[in-house]
C-alpha atoms as a PDB file:
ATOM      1  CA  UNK A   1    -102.164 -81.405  -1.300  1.00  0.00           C
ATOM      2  CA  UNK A   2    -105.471 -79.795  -0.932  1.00  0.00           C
ATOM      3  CA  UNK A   3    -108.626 -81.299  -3.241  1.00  0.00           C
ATOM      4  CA  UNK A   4    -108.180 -78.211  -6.086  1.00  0.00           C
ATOM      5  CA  UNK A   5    -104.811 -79.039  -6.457  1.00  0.00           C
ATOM      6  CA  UNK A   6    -105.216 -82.519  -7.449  1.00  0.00           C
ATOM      7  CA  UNK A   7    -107.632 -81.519 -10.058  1.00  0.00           C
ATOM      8  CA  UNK A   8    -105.456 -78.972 -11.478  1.00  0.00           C
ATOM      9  CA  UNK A   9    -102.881 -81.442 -11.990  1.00  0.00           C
ATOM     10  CA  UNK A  10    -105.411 -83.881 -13.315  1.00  0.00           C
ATOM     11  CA  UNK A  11    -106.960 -80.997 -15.856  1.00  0.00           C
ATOM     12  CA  UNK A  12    -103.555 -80.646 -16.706  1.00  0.00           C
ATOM     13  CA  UNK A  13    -102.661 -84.676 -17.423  1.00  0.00           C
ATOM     14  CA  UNK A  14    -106.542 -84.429 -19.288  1.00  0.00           C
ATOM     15  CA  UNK A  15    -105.388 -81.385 -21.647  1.00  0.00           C
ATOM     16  CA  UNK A  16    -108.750 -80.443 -20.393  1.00  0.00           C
ATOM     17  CA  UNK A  17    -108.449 -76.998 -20.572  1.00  0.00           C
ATOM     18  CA  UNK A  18    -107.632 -76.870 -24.584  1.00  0.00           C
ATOM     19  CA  UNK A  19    -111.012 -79.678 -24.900  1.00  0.00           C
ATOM     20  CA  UNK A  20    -113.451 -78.243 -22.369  1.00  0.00           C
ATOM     21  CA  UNK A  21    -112.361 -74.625 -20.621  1.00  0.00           C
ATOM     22  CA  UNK A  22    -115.651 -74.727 -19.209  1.00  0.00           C
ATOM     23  CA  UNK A  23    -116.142 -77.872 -17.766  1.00  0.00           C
ATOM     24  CA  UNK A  24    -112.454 -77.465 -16.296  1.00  0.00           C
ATOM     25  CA  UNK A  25    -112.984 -74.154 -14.727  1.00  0.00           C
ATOM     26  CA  UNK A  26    -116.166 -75.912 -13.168  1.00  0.00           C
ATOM     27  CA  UNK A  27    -114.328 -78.745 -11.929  1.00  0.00           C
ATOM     28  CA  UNK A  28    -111.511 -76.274 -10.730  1.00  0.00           C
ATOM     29  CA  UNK A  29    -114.676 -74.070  -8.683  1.00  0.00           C
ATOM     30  CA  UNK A  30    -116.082 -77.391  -6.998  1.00  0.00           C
ATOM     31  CA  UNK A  31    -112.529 -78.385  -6.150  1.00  0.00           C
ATOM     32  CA  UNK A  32    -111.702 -74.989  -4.892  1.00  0.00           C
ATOM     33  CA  UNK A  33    -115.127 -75.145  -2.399  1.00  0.00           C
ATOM     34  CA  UNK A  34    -115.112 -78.088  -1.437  1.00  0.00           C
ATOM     35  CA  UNK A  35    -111.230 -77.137   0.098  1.00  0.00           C
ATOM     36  CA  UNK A  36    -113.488 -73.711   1.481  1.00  0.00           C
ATOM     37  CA  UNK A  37    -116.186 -75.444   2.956  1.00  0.00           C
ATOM     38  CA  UNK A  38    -116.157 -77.036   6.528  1.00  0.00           C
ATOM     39  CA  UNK A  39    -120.255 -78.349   5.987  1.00  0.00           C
ATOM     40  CA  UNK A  40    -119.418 -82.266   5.014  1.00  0.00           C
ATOM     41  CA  UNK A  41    -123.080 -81.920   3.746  1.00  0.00           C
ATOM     42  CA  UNK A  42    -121.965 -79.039   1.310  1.00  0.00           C
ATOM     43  CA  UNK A  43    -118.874 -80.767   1.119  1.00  0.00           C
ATOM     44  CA  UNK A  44    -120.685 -84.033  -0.499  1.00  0.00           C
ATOM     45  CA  UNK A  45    -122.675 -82.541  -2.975  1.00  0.00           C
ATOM     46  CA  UNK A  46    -119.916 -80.867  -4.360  1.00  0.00           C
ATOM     47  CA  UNK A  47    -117.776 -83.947  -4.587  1.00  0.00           C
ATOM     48  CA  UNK A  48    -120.888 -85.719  -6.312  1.00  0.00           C
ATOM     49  CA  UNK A  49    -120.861 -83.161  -8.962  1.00  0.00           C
ATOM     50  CA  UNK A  50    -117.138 -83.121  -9.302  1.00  0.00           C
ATOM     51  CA  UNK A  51    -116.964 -86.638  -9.661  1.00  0.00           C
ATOM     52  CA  UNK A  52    -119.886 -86.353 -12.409  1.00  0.00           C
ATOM     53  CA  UNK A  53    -117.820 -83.511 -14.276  1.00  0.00           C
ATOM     54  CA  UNK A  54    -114.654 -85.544 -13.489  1.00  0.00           C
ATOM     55  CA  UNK A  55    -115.803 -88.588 -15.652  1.00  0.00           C
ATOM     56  CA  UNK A  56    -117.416 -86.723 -18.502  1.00  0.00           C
ATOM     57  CA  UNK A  57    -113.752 -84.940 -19.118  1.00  0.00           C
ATOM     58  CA  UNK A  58    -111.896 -88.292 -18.975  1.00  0.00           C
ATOM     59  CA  UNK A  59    -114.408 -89.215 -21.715  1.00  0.00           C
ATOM     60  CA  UNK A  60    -113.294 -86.295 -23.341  1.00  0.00           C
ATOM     61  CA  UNK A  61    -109.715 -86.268 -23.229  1.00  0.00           C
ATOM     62  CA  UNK A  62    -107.778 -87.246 -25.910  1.00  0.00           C
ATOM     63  CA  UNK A  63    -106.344 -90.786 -26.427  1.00  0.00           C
ATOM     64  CA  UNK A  64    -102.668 -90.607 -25.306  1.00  0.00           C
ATOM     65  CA  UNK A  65     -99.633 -91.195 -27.828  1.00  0.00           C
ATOM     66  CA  UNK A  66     -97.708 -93.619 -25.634  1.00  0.00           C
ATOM     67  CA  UNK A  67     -97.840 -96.407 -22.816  1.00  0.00           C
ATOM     68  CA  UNK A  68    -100.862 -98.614 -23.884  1.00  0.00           C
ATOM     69  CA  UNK A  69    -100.832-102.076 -24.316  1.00  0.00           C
ATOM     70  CA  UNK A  70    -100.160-101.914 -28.259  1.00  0.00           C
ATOM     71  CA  UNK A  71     -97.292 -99.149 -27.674  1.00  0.00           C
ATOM     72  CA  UNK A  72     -95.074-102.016 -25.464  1.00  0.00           C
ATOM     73  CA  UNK A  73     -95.881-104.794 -27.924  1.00  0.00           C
ATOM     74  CA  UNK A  74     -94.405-102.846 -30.625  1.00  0.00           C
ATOM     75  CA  UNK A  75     -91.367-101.935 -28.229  1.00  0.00           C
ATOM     76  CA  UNK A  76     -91.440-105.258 -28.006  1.00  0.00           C
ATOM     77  CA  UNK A  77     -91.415-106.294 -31.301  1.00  0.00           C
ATOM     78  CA  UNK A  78     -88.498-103.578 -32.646  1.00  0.00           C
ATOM     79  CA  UNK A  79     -86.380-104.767 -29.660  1.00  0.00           C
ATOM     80  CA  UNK A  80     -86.758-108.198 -30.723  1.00  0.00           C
ATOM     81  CA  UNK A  81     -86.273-107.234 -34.489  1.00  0.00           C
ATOM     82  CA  UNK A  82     -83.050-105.296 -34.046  1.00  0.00           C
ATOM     83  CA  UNK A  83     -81.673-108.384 -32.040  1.00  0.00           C
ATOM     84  CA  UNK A  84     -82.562-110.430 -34.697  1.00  0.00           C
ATOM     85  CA  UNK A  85     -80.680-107.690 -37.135  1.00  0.00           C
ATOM     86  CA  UNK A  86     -77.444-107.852 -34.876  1.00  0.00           C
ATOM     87  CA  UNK A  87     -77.556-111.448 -34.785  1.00  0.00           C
ATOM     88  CA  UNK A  88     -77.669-111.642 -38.924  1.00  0.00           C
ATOM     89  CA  UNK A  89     -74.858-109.008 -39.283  1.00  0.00           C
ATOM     90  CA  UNK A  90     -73.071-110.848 -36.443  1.00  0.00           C
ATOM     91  CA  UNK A  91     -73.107-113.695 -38.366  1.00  0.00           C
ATOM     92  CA  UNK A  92     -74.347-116.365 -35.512  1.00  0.00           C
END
């Protein structure tokens, strides 16, 4: 996969689009170049910035609904619960 293609798919994971279009279409430009360019000088300063506008949009992005630590303890918990709950109506 070429460098503008990972950071479309990461824009897209980010939802950066819908928080910063601008930032993202910059990201998406530096991406695009640095898969353009064959300088590794031009090539470098364009990562640097990338990686710059890269960070500020995972600052950005908004705090997922699932698979943190909290979300699996309280998996944890219902499974637990409901086992309990089976074992009451079970009568053991």
């Amino acid at each position: 996969m070429s460098v503008a293609d990972e950071i479309d798919s990461e824009l897209s994971d980010l939802h950066a689009h819908d928080t910063s279009s601008g930032m993202a279409a910059v990201a998406l430009d530096l991406a695009k170049a640095m898969d353009a360019s064959d300088a590794p000088t031009a090539k470098a300063v364009a990562a640097r910035e990338l990686r710059s506008i890269m960070s500020d949009l995972r600052k950005l992005a908004p705090v997922g609904e699932m698979g943190d630590t909290v979300d699996d303890i309280a998996q944890q918990r219902e499974k637990r619960r409901a086992a309990a709950r089976e074992r009451a109506a079970s009568g053991d």
